[in-house]
C-alpha atoms as a PDB file:
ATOM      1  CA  UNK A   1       7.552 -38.677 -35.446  1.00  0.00           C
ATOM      2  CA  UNK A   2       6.806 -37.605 -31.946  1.00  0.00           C
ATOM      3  CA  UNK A   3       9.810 -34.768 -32.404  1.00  0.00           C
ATOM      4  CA  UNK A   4       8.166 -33.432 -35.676  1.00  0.00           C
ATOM      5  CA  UNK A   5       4.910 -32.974 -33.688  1.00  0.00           C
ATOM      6  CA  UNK A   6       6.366 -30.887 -31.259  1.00  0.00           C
ATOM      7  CA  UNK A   7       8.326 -29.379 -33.483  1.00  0.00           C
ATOM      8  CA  UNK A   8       5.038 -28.168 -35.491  1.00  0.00           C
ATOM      9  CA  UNK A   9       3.251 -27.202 -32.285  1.00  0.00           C
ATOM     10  CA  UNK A  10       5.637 -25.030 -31.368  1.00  0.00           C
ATOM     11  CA  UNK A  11       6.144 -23.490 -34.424  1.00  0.00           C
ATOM     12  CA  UNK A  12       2.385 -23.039 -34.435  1.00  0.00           C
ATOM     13  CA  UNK A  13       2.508 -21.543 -30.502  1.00  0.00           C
ATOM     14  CA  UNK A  14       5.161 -18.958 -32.198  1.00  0.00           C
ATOM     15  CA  UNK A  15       3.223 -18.089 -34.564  1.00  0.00           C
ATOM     16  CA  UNK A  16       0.262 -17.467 -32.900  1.00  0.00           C
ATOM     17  CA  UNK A  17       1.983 -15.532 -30.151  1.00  0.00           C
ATOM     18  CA  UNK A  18       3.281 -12.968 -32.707  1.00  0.00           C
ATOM     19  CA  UNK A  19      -0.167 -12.769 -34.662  1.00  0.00           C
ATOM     20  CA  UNK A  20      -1.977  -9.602 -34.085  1.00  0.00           C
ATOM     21  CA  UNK A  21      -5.199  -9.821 -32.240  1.00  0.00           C
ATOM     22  CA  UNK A  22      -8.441  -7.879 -32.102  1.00  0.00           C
ATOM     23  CA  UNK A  23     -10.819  -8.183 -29.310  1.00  0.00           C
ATOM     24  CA  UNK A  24     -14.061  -6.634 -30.000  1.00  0.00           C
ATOM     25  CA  UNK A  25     -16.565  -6.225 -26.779  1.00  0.00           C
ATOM     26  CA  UNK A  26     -20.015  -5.149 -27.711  1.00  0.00           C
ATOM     27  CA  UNK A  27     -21.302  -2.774 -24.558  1.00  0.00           C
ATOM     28  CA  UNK A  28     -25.117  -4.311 -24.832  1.00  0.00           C
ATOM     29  CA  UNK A  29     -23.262  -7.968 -24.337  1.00  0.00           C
ATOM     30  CA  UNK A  30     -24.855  -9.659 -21.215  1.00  0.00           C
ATOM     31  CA  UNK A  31     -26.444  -5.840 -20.218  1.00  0.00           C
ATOM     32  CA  UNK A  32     -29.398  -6.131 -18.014  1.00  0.00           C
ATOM     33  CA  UNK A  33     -31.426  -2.893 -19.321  1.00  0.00           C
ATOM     34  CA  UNK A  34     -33.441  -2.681 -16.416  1.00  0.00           C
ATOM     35  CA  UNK A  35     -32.337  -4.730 -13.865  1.00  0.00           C
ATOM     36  CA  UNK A  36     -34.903  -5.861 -10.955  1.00  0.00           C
ATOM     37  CA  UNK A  37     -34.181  -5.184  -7.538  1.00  0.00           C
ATOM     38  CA  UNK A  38     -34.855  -8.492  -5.044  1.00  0.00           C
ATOM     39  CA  UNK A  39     -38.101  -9.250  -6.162  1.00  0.00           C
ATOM     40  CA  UNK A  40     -40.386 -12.139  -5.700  1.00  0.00           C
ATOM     41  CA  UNK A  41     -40.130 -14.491  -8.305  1.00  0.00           C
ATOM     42  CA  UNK A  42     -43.581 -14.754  -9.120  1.00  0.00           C
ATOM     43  CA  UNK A  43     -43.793 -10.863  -9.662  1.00  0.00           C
ATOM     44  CA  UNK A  44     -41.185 -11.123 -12.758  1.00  0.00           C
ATOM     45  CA  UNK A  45     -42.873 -10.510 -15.834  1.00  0.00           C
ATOM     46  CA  UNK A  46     -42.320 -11.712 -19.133  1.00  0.00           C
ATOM     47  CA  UNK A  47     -40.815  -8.478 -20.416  1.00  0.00           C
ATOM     48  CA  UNK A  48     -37.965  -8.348 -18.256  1.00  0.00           C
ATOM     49  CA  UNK A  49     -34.906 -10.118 -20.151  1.00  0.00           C
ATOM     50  CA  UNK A  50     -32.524 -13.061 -18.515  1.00  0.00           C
ATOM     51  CA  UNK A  51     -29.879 -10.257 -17.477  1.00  0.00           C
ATOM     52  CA  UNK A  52     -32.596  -8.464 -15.518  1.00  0.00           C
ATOM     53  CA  UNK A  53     -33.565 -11.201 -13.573  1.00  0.00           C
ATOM     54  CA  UNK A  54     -30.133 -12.344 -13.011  1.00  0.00           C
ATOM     55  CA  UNK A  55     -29.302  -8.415 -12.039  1.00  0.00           C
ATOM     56  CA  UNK A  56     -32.201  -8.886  -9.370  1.00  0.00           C
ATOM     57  CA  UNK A  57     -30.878 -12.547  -8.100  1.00  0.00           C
ATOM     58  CA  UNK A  58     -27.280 -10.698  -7.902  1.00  0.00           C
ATOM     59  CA  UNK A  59     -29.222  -7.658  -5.960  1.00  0.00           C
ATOM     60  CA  UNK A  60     -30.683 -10.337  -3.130  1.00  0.00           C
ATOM     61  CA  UNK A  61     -27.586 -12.492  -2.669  1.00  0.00           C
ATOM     62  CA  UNK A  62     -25.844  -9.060  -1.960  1.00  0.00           C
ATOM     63  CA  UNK A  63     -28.074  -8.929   0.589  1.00  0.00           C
ATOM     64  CA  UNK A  64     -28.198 -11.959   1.990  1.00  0.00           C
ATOM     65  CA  UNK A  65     -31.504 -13.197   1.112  1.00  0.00           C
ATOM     66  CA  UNK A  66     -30.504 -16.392  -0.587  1.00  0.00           C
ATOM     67  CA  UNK A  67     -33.861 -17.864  -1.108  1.00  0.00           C
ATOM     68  CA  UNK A  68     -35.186 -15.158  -3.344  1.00  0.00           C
ATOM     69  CA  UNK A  69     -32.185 -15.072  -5.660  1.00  0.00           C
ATOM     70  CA  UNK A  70     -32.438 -18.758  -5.788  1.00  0.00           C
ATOM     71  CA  UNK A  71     -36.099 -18.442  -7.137  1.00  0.00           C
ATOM     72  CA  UNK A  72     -34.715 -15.597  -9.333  1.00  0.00           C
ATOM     73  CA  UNK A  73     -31.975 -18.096 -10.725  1.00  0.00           C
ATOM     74  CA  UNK A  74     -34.774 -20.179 -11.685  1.00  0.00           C
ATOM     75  CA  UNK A  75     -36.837 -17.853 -13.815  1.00  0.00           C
ATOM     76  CA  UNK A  76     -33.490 -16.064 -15.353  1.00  0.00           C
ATOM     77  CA  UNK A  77     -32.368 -19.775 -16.035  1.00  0.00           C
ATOM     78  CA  UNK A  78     -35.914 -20.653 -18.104  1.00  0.00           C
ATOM     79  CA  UNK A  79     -35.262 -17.319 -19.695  1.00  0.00           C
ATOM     80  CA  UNK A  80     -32.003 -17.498 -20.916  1.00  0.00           C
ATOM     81  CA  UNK A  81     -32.887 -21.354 -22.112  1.00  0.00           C
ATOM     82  CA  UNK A  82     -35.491 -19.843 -24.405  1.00  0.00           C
ATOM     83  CA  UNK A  83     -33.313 -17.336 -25.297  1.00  0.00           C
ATOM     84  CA  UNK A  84     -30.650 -19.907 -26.993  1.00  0.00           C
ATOM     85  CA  UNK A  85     -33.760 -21.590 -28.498  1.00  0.00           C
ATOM     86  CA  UNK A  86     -34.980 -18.543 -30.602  1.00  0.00           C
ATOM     87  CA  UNK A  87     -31.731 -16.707 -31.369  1.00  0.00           C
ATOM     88  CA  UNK A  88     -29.642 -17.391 -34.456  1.00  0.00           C
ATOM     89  CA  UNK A  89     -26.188 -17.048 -33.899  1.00  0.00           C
ATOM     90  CA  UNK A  90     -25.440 -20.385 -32.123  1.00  0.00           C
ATOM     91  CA  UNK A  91     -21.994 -18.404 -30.739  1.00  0.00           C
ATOM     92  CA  UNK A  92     -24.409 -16.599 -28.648  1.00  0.00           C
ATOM     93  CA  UNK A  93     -25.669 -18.970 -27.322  1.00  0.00           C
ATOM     94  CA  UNK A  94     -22.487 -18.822 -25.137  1.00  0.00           C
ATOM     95  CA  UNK A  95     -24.074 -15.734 -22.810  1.00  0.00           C
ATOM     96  CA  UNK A  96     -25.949 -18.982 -20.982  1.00  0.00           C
ATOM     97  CA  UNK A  97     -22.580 -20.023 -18.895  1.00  0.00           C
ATOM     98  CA  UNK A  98     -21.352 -15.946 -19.559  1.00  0.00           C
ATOM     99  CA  UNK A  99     -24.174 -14.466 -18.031  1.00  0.00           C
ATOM    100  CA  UNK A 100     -24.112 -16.111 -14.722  1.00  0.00           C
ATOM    101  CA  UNK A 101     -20.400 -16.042 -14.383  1.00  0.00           C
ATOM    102  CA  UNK A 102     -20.623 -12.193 -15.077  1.00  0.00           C
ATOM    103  CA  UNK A 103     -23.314 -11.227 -12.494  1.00  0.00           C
ATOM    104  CA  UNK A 104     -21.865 -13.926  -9.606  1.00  0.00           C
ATOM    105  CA  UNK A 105     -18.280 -12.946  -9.957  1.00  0.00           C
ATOM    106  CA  UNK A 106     -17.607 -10.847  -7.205  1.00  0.00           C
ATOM    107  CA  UNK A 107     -20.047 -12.866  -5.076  1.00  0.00           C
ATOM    108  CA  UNK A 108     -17.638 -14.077  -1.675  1.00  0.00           C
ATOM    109  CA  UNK A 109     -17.465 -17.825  -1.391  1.00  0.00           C
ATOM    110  CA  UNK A 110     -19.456 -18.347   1.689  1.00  0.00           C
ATOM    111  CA  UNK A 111     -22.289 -15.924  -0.237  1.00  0.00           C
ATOM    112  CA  UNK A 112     -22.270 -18.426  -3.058  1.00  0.00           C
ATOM    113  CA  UNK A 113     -22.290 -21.756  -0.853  1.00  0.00           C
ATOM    114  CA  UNK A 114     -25.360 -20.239   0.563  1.00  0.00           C
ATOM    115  CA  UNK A 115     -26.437 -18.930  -2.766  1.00  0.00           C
ATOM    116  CA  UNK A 116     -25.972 -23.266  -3.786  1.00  0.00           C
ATOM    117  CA  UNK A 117     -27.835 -24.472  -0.818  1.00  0.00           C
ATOM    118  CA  UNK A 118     -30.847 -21.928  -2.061  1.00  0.00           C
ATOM    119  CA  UNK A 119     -30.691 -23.737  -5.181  1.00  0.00           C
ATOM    120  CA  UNK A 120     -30.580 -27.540  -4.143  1.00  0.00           C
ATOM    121  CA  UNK A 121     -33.589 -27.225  -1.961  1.00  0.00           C
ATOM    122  CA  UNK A 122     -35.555 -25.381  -5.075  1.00  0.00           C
ATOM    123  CA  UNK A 123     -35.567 -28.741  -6.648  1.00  0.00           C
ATOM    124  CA  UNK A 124     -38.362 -29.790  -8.896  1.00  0.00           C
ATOM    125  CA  UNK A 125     -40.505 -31.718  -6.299  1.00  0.00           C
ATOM    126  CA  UNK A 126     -40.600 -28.728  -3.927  1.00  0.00           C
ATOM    127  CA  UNK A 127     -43.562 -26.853  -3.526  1.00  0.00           C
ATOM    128  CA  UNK A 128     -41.564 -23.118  -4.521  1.00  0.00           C
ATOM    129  CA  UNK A 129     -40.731 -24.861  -7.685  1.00  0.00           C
ATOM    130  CA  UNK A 130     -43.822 -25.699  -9.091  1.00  0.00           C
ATOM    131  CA  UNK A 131     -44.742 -22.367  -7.804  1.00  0.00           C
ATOM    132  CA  UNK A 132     -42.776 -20.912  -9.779  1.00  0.00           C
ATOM    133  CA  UNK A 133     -43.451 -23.252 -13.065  1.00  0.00           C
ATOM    134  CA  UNK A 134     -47.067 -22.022 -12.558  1.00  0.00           C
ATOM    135  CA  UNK A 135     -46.652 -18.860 -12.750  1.00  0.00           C
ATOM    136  CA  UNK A 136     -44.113 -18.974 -15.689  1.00  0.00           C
ATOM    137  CA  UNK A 137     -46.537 -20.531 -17.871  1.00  0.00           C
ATOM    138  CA  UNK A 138     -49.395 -17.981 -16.424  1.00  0.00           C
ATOM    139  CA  UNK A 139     -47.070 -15.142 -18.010  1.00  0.00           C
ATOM    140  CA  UNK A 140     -45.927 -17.272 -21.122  1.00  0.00           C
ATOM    141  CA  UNK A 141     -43.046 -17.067 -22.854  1.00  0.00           C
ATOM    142  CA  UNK A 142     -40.438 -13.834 -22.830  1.00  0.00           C
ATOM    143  CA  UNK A 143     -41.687 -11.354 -24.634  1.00  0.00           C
ATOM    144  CA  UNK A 144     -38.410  -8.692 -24.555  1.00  0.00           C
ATOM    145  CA  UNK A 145     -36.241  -8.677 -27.506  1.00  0.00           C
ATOM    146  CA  UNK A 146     -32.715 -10.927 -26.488  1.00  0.00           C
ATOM    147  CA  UNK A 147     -30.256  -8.140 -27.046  1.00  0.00           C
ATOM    148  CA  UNK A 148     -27.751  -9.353 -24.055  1.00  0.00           C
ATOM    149  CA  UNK A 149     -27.240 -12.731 -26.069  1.00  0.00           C
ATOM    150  CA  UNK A 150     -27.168 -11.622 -29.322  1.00  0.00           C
ATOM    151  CA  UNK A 151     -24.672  -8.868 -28.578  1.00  0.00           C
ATOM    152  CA  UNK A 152     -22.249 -11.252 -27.011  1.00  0.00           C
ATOM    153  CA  UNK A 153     -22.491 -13.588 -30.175  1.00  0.00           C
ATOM    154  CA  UNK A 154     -19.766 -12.974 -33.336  1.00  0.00           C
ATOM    155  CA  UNK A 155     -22.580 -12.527 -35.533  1.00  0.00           C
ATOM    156  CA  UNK A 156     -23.330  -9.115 -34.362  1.00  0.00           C
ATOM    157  CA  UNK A 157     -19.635  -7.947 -34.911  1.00  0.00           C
ATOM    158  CA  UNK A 158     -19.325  -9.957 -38.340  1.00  0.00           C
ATOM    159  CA  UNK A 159     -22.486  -9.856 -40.114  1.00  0.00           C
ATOM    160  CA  UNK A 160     -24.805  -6.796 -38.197  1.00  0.00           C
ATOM    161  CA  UNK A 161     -27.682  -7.092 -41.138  1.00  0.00           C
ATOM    162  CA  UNK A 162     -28.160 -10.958 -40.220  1.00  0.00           C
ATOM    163  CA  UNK A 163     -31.606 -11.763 -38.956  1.00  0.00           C
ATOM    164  CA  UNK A 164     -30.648 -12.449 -35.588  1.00  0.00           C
ATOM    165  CA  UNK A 165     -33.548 -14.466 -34.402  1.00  0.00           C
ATOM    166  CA  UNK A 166     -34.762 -17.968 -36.074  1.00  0.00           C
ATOM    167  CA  UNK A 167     -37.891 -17.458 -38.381  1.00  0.00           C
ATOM    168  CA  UNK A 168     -40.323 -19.124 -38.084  1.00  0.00           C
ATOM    169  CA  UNK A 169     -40.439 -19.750 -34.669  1.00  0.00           C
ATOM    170  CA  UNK A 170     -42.853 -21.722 -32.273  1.00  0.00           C
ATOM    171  CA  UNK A 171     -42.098 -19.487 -29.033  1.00  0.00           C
ATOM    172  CA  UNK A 172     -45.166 -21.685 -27.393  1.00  0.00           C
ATOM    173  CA  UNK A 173     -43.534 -24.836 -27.989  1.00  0.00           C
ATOM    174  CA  UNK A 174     -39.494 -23.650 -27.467  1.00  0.00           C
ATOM    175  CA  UNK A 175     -41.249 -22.337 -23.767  1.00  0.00           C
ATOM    176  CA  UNK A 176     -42.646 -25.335 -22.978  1.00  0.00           C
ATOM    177  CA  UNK A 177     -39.639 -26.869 -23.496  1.00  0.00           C
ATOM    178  CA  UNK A 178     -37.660 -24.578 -21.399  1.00  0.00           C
ATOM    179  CA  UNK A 179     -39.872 -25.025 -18.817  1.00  0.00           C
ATOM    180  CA  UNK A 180     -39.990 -28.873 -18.774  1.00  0.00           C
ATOM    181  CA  UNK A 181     -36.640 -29.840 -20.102  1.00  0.00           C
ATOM    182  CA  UNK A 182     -34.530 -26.900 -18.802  1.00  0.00           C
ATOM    183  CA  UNK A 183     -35.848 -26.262 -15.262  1.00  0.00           C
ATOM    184  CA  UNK A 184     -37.507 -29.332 -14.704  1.00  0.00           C
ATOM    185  CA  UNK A 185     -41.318 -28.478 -14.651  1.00  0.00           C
ATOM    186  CA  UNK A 186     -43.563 -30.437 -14.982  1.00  0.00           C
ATOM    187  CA  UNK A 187     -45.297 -31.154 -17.958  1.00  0.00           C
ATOM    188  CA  UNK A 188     -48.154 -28.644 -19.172  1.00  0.00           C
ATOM    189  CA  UNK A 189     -52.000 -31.028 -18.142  1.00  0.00           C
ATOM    190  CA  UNK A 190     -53.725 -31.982 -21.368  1.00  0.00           C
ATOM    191  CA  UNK A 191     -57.479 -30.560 -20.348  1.00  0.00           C
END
């Protein structure tokens, strides 16, 4: 039995090995239109996408300034969250782990240790982080159109005329929910 399993598997591996593949690589896949420079992260506004704020957070740890592209890493990361909440094709939903890997790749190790140690002492309780909440819900929720994500799914390849965001859609509700259940906000006061 265990031979006939093998046997199939590697039949299958041959097979697969001599099949003809096509990769297809749209050019607006995880593009950052107009990327920020290192910029505060309470002066990122609600029409610059996830790959622009990422592009800026990529710009700072270049330069050393670890702090800022931590803060920037925040916003890009409530972004991107809302992102996968409003667009349709769940494969593009992948540009979430894509995205980051793309802009940090060429980052050095000790750069992205630092880069890590930015990020542990943003956590929820600190002060920078509710900073940062606030003014994320004083801007509300992105208001660019996700074309980084939705180029990097298969839908816009296989089926181009496919409405590529989800209609209807509460964007009030999917950003609270970013905000609170993504990057760990806290909840929006009842007045």
């Amino acid at each position: 039995m265990v031979r006939a399993i093998c046997t199939l598997v590697l039949l299958a591996m041959t097979l697969c090995a001599k099949a003809q593949v096509t990769s297809y690589e749209n050019p607006d896949s995880l593009r950052a239109e107009n990327p920020l420079e290192c910029v505060s992260a309470t002066e990122v506004a609600a029409s610059s996408s996830a790959a622009d704020v990422a592009a800026g957070a990529q710009h700072c740890t270049e330069n050393g300034r670890f702090d800022e592209a931590a803060a920037l890493l925040l916003v890009s990361s409530a972004f991107v969250d809302f992102d996968t909440r409003r667009v349709a094709d769940a494969s593009a939903h992948a540009a979430r782990q894509a995205l980051f890997a793309n802009t940090f790749s060429n980052q050095s190790e000790s750069d992205m240790q630092s880069l890590f140690g930015a990020l542990d002492s943003l956590d929820p309780s600190s002060a920078e982080h509710q900073r940062i909440c606030e003014h994320l819900r004083d801007i509300g929720p992105p208001s660019y159109f996700p074309k980084y994500m939705i180029a990097h799914g298969l839908q816009a390849a296989t089926d181009p005329d496919a409405p590529p965001l989800i209609e209807p859609f509460d964007s009030a509700r999917a950003w609270e929910e970013s905000l609170t259940g993504f990057i760990g906000c806290r909840p929006k006061s009842v007045d």
